[in-house]
C-alpha atoms as a PDB file:
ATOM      1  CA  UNK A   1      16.069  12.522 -22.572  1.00  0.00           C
ATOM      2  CA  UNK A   2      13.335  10.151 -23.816  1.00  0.00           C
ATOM      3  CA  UNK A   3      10.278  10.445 -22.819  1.00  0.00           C
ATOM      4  CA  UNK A   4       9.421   7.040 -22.019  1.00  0.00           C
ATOM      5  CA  UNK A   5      12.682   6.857 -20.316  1.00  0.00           C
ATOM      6  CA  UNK A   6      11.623  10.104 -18.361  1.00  0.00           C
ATOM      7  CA  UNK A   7       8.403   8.656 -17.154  1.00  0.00           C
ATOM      8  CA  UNK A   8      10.100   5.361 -16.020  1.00  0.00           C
ATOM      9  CA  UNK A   9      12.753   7.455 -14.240  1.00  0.00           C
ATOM     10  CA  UNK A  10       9.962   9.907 -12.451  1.00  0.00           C
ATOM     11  CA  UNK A  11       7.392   6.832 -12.171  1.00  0.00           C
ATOM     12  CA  UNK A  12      10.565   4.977  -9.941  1.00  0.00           C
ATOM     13  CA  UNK A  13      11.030   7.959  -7.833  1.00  0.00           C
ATOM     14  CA  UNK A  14       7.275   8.574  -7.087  1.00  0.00           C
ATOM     15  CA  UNK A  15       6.891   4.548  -6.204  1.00  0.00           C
ATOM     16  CA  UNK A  16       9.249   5.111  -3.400  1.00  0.00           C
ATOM     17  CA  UNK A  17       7.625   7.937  -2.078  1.00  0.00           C
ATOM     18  CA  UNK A  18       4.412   6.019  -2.009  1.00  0.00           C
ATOM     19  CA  UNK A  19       6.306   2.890  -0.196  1.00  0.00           C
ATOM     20  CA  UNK A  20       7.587   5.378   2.471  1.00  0.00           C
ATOM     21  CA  UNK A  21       3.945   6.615   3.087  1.00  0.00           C
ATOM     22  CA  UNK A  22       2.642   3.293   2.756  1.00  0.00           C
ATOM     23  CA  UNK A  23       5.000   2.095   5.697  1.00  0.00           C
ATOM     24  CA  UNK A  24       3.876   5.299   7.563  1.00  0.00           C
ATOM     25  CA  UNK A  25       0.461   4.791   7.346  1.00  0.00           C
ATOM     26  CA  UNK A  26       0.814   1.363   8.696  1.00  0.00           C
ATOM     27  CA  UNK A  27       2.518   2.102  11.437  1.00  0.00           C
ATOM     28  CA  UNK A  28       0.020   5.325  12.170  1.00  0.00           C
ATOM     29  CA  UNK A  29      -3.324   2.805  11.777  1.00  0.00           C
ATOM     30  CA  UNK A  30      -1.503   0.047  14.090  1.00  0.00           C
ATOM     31  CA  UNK A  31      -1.784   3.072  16.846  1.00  0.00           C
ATOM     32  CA  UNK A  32      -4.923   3.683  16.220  1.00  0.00           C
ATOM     33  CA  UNK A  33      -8.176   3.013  17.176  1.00  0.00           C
ATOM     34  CA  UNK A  34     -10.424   1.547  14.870  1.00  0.00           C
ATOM     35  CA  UNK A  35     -13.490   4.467  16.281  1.00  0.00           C
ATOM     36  CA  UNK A  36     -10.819   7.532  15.597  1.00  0.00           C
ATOM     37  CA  UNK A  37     -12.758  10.110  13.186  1.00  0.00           C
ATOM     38  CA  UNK A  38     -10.976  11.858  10.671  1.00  0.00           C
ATOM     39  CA  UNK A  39     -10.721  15.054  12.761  1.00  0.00           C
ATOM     40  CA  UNK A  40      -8.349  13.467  15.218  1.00  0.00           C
ATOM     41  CA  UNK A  41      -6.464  12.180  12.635  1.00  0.00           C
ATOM     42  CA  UNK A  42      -5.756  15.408  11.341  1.00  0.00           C
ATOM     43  CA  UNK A  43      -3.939  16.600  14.596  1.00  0.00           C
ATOM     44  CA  UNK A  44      -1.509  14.254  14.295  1.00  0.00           C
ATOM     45  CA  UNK A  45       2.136  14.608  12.978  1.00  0.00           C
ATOM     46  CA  UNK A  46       2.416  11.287  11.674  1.00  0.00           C
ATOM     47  CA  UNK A  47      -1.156  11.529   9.061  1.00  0.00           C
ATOM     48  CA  UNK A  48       0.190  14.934   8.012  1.00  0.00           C
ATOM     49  CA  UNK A  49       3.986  12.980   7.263  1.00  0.00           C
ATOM     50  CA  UNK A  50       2.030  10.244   5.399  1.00  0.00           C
ATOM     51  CA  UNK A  51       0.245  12.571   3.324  1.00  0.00           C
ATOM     52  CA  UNK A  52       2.956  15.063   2.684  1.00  0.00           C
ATOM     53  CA  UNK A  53       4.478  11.786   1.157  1.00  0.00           C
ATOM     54  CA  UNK A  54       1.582  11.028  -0.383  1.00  0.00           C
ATOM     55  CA  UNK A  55       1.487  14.050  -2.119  1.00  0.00           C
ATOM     56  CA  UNK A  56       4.931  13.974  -3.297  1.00  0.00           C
ATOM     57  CA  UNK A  57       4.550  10.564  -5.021  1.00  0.00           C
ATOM     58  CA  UNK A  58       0.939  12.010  -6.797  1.00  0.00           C
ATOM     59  CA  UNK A  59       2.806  14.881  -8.385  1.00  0.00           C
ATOM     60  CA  UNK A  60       5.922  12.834  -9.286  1.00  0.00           C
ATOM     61  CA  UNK A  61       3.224  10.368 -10.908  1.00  0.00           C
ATOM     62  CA  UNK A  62       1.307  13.227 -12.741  1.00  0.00           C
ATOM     63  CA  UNK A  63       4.922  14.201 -13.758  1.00  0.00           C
ATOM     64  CA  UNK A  64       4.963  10.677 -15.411  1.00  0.00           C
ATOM     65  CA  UNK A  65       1.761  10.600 -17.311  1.00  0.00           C
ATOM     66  CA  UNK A  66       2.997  13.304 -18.466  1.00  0.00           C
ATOM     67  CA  UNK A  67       5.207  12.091 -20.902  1.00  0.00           C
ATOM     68  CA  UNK A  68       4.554   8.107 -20.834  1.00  0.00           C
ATOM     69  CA  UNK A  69       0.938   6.338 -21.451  1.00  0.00           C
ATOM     70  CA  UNK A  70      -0.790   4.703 -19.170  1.00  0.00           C
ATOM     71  CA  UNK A  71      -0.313   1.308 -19.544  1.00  0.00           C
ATOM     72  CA  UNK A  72       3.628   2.209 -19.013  1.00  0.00           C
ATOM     73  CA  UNK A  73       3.568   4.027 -15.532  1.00  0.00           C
ATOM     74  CA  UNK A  74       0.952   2.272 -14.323  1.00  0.00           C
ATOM     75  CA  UNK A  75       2.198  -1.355 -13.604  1.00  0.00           C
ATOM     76  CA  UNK A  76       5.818   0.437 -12.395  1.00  0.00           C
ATOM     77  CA  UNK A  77       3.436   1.488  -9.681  1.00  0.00           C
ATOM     78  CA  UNK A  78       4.070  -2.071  -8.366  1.00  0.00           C
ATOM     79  CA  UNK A  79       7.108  -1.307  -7.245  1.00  0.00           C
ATOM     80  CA  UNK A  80       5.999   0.778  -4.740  1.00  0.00           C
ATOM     81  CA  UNK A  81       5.365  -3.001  -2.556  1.00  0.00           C
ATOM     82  CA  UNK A  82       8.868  -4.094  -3.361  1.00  0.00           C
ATOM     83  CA  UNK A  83      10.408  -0.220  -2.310  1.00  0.00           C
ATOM     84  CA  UNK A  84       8.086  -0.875   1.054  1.00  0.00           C
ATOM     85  CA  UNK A  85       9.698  -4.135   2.256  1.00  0.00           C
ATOM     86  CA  UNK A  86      13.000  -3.338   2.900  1.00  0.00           C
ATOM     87  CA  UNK A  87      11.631  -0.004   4.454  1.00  0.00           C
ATOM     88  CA  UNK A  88       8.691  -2.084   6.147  1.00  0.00           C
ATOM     89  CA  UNK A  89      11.305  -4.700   7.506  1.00  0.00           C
ATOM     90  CA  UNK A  90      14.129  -1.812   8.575  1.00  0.00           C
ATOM     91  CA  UNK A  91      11.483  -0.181  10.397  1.00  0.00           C
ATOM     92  CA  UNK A  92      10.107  -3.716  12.381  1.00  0.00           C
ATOM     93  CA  UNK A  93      13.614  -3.952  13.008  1.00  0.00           C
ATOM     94  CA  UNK A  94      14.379  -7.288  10.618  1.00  0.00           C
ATOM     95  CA  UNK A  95      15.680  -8.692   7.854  1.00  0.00           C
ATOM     96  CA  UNK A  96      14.378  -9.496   4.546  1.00  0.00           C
ATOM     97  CA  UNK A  97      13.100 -13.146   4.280  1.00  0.00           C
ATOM     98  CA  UNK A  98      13.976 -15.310   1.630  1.00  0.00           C
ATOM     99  CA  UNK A  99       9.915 -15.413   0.562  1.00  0.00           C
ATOM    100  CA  UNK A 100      10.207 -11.365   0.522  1.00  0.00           C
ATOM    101  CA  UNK A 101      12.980 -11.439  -1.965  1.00  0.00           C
ATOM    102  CA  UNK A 102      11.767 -14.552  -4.193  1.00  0.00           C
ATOM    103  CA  UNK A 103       8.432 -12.193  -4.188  1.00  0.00           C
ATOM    104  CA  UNK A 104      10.873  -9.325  -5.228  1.00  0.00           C
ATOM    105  CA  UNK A 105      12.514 -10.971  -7.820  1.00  0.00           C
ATOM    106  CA  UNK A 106       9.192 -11.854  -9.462  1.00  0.00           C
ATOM    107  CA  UNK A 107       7.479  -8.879  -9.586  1.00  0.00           C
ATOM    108  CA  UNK A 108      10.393  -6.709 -11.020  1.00  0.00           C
ATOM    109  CA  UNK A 109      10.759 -10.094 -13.737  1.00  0.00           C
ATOM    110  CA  UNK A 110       7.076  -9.508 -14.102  1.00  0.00           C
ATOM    111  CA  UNK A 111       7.654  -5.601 -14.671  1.00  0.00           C
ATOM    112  CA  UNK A 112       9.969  -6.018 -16.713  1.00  0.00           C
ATOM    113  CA  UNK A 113       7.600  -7.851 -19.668  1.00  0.00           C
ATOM    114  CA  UNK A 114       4.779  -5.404 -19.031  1.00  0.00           C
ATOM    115  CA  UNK A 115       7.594  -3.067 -19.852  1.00  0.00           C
ATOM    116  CA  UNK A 116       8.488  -4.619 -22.990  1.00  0.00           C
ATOM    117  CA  UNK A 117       4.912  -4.389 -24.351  1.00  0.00           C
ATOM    118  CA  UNK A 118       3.728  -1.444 -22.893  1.00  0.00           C
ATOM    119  CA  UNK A 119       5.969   1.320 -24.107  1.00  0.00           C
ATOM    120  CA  UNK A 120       4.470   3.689 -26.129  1.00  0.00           C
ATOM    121  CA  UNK A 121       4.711   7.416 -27.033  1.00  0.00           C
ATOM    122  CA  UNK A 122       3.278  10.201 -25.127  1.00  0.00           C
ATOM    123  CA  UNK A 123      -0.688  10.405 -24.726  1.00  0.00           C
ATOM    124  CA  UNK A 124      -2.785  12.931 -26.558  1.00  0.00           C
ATOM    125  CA  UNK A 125      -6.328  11.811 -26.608  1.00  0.00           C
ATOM    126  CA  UNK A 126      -8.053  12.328 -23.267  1.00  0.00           C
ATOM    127  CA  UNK A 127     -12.009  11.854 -21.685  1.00  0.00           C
ATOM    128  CA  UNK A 128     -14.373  13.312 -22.732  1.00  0.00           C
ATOM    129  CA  UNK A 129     -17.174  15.117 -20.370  1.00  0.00           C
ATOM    130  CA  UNK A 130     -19.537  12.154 -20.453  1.00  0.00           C
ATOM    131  CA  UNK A 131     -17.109   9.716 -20.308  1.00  0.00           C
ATOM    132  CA  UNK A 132     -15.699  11.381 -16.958  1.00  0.00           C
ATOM    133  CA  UNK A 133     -18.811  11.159 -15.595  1.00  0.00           C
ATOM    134  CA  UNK A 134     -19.666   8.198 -16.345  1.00  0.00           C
ATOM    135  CA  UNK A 135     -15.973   6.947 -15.033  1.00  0.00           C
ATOM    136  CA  UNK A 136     -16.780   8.877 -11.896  1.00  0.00           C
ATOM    137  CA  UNK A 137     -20.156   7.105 -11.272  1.00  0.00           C
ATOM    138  CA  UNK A 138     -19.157   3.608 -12.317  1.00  0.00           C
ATOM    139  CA  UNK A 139     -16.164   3.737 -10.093  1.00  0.00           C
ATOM    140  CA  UNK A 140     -18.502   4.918  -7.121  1.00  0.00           C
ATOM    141  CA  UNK A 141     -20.795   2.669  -7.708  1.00  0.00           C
ATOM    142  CA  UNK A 142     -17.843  -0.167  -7.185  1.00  0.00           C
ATOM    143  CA  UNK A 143     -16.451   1.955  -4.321  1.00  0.00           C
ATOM    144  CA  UNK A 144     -20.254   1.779  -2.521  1.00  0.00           C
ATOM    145  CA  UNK A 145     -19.837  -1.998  -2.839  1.00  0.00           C
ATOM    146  CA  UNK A 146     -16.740  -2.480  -1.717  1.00  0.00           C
ATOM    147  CA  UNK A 147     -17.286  -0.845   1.470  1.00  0.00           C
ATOM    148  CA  UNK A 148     -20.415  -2.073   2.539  1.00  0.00           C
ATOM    149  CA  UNK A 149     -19.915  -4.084   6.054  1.00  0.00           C
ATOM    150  CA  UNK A 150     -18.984  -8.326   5.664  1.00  0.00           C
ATOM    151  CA  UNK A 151     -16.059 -10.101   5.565  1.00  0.00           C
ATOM    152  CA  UNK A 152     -12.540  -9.100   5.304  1.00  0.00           C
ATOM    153  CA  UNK A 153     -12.917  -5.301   5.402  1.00  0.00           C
ATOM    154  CA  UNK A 154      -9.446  -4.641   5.065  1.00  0.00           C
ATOM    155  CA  UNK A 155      -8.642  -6.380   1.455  1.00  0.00           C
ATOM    156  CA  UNK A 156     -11.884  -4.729   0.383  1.00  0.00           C
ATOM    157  CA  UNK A 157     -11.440  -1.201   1.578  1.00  0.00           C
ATOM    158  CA  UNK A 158      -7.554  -2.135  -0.535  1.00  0.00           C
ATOM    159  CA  UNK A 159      -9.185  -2.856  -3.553  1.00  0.00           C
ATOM    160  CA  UNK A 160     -11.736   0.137  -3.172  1.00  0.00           C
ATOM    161  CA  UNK A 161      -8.659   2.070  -2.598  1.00  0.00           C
ATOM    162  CA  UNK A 162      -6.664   0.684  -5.533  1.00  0.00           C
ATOM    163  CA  UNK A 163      -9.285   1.101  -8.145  1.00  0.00           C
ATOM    164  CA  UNK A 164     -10.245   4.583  -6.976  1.00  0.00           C
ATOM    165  CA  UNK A 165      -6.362   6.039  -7.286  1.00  0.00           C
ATOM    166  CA  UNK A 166      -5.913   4.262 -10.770  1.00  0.00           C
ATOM    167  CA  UNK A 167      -9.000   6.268 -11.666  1.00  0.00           C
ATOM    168  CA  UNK A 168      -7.890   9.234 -10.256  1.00  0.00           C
ATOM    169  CA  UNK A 169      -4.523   8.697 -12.549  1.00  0.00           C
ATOM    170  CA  UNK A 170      -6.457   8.524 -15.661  1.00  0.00           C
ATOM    171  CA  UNK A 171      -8.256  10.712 -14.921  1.00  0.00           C
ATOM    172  CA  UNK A 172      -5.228  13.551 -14.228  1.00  0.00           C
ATOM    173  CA  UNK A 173      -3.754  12.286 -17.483  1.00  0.00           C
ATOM    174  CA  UNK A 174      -6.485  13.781 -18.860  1.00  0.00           C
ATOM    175  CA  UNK A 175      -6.186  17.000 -17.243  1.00  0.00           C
ATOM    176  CA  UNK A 176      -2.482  17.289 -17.424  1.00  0.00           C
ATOM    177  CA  UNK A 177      -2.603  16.464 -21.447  1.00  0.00           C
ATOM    178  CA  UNK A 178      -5.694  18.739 -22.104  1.00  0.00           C
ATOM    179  CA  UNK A 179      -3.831  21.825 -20.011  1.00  0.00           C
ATOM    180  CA  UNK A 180      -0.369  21.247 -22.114  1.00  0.00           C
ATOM    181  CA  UNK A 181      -2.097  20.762 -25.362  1.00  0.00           C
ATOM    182  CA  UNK A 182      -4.942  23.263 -25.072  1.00  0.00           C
ATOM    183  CA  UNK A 183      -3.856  24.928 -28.829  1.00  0.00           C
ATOM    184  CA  UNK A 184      -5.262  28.153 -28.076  1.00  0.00           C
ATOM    185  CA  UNK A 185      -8.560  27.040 -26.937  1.00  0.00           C
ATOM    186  CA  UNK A 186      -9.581  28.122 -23.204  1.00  0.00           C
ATOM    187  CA  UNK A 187      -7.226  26.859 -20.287  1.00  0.00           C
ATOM    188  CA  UNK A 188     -10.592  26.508 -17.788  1.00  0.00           C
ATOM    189  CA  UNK A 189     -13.954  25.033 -19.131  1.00  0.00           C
ATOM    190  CA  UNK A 190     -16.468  23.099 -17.203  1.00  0.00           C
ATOM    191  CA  UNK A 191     -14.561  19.491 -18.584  1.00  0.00           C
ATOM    192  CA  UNK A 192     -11.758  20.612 -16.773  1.00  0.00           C
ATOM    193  CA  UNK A 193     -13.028  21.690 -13.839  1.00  0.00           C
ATOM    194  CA  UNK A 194     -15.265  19.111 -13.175  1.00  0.00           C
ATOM    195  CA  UNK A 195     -12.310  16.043 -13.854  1.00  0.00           C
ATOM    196  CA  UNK A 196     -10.249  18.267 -11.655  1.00  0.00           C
ATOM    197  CA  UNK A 197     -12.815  18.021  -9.241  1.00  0.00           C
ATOM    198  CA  UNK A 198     -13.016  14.207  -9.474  1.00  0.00           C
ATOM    199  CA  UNK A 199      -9.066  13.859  -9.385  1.00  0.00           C
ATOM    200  CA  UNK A 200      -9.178  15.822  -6.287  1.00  0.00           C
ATOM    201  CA  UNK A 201     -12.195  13.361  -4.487  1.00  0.00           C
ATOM    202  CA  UNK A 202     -10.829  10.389  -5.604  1.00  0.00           C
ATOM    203  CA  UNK A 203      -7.220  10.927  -4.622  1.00  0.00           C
ATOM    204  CA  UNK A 204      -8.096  11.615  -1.021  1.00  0.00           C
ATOM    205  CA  UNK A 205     -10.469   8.834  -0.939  1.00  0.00           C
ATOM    206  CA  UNK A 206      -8.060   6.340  -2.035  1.00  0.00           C
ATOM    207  CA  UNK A 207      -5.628   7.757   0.599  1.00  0.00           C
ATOM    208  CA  UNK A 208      -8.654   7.491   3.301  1.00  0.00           C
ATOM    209  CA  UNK A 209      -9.364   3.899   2.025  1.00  0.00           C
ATOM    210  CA  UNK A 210      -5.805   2.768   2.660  1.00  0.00           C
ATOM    211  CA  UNK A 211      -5.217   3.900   5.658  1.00  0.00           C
ATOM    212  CA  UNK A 212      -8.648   2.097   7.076  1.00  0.00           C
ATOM    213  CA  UNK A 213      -7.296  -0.893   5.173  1.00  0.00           C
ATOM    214  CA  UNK A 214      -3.471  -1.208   6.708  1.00  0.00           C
ATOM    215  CA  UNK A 215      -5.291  -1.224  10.354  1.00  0.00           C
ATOM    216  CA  UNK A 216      -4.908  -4.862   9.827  1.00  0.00           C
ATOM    217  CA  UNK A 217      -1.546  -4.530   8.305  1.00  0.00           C
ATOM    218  CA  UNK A 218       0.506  -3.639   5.473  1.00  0.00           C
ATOM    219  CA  UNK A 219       1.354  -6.793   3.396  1.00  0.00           C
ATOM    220  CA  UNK A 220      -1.733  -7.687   1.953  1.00  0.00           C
ATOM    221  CA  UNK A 221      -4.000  -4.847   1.946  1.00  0.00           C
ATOM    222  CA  UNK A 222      -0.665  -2.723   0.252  1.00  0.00           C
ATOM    223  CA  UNK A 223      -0.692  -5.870  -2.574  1.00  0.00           C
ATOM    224  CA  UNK A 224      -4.157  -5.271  -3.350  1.00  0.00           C
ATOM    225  CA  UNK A 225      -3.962  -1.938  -4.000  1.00  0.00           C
ATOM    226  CA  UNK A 226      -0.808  -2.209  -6.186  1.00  0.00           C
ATOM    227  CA  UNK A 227      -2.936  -4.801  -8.266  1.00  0.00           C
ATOM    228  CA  UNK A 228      -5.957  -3.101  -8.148  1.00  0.00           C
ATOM    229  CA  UNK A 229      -4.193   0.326  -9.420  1.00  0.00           C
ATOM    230  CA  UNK A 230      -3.044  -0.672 -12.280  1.00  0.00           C
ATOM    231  CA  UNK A 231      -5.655  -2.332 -13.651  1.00  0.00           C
ATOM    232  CA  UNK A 232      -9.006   0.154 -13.226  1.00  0.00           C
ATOM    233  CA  UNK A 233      -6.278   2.846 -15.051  1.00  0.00           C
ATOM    234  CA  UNK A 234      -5.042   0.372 -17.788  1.00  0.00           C
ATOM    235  CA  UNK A 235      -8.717  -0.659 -18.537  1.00  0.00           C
ATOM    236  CA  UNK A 236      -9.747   3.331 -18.921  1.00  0.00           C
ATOM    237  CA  UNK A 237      -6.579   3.370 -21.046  1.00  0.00           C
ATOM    238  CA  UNK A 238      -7.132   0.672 -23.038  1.00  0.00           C
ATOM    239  CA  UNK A 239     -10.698   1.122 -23.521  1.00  0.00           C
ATOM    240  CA  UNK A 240     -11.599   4.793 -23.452  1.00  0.00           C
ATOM    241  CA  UNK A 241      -8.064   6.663 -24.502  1.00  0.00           C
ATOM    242  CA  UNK A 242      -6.968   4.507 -27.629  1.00  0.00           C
ATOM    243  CA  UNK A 243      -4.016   2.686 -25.932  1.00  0.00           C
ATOM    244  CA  UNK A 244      -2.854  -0.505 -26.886  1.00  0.00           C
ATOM    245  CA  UNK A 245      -0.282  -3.224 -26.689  1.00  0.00           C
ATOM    246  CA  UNK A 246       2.726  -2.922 -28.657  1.00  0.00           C
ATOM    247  CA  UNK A 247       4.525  -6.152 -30.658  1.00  0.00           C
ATOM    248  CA  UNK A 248       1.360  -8.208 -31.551  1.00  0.00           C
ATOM    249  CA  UNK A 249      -0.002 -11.573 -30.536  1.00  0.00           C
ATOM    250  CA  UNK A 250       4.008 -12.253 -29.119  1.00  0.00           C
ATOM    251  CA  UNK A 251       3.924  -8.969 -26.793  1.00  0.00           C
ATOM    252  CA  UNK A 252       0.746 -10.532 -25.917  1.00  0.00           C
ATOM    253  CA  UNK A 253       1.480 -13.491 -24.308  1.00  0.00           C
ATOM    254  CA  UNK A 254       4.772 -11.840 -22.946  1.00  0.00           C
ATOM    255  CA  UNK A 255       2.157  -9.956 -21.165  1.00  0.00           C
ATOM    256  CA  UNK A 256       0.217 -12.181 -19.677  1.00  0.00           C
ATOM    257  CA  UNK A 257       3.008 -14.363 -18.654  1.00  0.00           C
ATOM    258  CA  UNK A 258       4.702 -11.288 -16.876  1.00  0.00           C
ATOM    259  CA  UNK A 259       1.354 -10.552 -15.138  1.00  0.00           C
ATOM    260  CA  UNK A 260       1.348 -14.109 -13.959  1.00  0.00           C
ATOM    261  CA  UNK A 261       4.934 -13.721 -12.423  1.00  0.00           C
ATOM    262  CA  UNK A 262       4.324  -9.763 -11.323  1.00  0.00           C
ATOM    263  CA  UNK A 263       0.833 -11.236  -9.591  1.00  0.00           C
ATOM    264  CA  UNK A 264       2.530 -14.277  -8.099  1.00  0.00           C
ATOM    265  CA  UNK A 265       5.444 -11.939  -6.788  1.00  0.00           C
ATOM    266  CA  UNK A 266       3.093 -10.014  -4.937  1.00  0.00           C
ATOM    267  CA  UNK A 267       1.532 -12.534  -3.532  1.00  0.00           C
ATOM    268  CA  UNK A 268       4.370 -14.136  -1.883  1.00  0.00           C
ATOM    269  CA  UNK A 269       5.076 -10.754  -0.612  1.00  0.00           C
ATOM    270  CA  UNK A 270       2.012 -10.260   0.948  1.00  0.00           C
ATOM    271  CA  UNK A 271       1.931 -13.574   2.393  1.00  0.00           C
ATOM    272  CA  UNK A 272       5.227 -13.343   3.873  1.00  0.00           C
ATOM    273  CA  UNK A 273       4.681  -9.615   5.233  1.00  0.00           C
ATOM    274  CA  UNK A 274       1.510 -11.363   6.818  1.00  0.00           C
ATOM    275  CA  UNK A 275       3.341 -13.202   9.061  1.00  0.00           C
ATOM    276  CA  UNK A 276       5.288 -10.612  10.369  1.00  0.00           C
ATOM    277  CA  UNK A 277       3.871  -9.009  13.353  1.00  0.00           C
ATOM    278  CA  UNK A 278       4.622  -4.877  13.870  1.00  0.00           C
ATOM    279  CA  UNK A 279       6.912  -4.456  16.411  1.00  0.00           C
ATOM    280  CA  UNK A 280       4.887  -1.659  18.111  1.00  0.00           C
ATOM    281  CA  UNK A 281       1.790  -3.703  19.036  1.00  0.00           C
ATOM    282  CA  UNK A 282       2.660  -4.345  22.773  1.00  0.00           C
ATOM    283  CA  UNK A 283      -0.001  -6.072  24.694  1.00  0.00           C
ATOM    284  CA  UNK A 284      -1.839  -4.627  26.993  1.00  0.00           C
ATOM    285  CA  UNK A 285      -1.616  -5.940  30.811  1.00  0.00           C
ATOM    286  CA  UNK A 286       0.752  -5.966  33.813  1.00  0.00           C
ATOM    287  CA  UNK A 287       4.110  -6.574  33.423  1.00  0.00           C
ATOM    288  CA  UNK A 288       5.697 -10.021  33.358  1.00  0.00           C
ATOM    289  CA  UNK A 289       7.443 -10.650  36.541  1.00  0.00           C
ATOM    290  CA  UNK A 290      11.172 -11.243  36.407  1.00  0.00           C
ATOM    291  CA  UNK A 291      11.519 -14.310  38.471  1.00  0.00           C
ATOM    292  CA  UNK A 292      15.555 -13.441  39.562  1.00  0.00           C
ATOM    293  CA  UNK A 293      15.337 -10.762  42.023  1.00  0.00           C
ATOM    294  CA  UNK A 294      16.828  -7.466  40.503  1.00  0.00           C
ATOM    295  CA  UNK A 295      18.948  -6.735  44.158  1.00  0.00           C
ATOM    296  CA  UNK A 296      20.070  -9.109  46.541  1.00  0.00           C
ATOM    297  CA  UNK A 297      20.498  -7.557  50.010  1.00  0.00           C
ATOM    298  CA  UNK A 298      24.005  -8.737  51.518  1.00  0.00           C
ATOM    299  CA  UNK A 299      24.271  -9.618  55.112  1.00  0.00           C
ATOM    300  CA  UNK A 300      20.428 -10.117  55.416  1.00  0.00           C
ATOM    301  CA  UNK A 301      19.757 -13.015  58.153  1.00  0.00           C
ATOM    302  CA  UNK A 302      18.571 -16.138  56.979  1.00  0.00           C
ATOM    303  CA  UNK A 303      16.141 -17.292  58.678  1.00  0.00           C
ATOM    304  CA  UNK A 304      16.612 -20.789  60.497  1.00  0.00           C
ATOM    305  CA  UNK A 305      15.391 -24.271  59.285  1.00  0.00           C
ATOM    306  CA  UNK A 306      12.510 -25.178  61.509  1.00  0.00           C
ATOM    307  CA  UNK A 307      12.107 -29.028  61.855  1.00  0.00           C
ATOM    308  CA  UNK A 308       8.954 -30.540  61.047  1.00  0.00           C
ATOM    309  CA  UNK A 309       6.971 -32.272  64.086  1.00  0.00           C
ATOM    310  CA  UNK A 310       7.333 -35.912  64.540  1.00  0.00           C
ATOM    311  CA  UNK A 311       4.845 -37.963  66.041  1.00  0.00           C
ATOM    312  CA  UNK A 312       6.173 -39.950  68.856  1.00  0.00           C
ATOM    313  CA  UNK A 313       4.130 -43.378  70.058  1.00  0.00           C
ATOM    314  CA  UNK A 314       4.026 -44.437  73.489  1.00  0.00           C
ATOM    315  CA  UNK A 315       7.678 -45.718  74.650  1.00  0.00           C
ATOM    316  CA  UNK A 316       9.499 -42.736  72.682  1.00  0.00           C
ATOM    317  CA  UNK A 317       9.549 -44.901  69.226  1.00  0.00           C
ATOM    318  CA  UNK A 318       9.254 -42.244  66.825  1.00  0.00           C
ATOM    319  CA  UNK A 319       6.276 -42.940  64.287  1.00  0.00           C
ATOM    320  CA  UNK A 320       7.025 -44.060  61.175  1.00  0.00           C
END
């Protein structure tokens, strides 16, 4: 087979293992209390389900950068939104709206250009030790930001979480591509360790930062991320590992007309997952009283009519 076909095949698979733990999460952080520490979490079936998920997708995607560049298996991580809202929706107990599957049908249009321009052959250069590093510290740096307390907490702590997983992915490309393609030199140095080290940090901190950020739901915060990713690893690509565009000035603007459509797709997905409220958030209180009694006792007595009193004026002429 290929081998751009063969990361676009193991690229689709690992997108809907990342939409199944997406949904999971959501419905794990809508149970949960914003104060819950990370050791709680960790007794819990449901965290270990997500991240067993999780983990599936991550080696599925290092499969993938594996044998495709980055700017290819990258933006197919988009899908992993338009895998998660039939899932999302089956497990709310709905159906797809008509805004989810206009949003659908853009992004995969969208996909579908980047696809056109962004197929290449299989990587070979990787990072350097100073360039990890300084990776590593810029995308801290933007991760420290991001999280400090304001204003919409969840779309940030997405983004934070977005841009940290892309960098983890460029960052295992260059492990996976300097372990296959060693040519004789030593398997284990101290580049390898250490961007093994990073892959490992920022993986689970992306995972952490999405699950604070679908406590307010999954549309949304799940479209900034699947923005986000793609675009922290294509930069590094583009910038650091010698990737480029394919086709010229036309695969160009093919480009940036399907990032327009893949964008707008995901935001009318987000929007319309917005306005769907999760199923399991009951609220709290007493029950609402049924106002038909559940059992009517037969033969009960009913008790008599008792006539009001009416004032009588002197001569027995009943008042008025």
């Amino acid at each position: 087979m290929n081998a751009t076909l063969l990361a676009v095949a193991l690229s689709l698979v690992s997108a809907g293992a990342y939409a199944a733990a997406a949904v999971a999460q959501s419905r794990l952080a809508g149970r949960t209390e914003p104060g819950t520490g990370v050791l709680r979490m960790l007794g819990r079936g449901a965290w270990w389900s997500a991240v067993g998920l999780n983990a599936a997708g991550a080696l599925l995607h290092v499969a993938a950068l594996n044998y495709g560049p980055l700017t290819l298996v990258q933006p197919l991580g988009a899908l992993t939104l338009v895998v998660a809202v039939p899932l999302g929706a089956r497990a709310a107990g709905r159906r797809v709206g008509r805004a989810e599957w206009r949003g659908t049908a853009l992004t995969l249009l969208g996909l579908g250009a980047l696809l056109l321009t962004a197929g290449g052959s299989a990587p070979h250069e990787t990072l350097t030790l100073p360039e990890a590093l300084g990776v590593g510290a810029a995308t801290m740096a933007v991760v420290a930001g991001l999280s400090r307390p304001g204003a919409r907490p969840g779309l940030r702590h997405a983004a934070a979480s977005g841009i940290t997983s892309g960098v983890a992915s460029a960052l295992t490309q260059t492990l996976t591509v300097a372990v296959t393609d060693h040519s004789g030199g030593p398997l284990f140095s101290w580049r390898l360790l250490t961007v093994a080290l990073l892959v490992s940090a920022f993986a689970m901190g992306g995972l952490l930062l999405s699950q604070t950020a679908y406590r307010g739901g999954l549309g949304a915060p799940l479209a900034v991320v699947t923005l986000a990713n793609p675009v922290a690893a294509a930069a590094i690509g583009l910038a650091l590992l010698g990737e480029r565009l394919q086709g010229g000035p036309v695969s160009l603007v093919l480009a940036l007309l399907g990032t327009t459509a893949a964008v707008r797709g995901v935001i009318l997905l987000s929007r319309a997952q917005a306005r769907n409220a999760d199923p399991d958030e009951v609220p709290e209180g007493p029950a609402p009283v049924d106002p038909v009694p559940s059992r009517v006792v037969i033969g009960s007595p009913r008790p008599a009519a008792v006539p009001e009193p009416v004032a009588v004026r002197a001569g027995g002429a009943p008042h008025p």
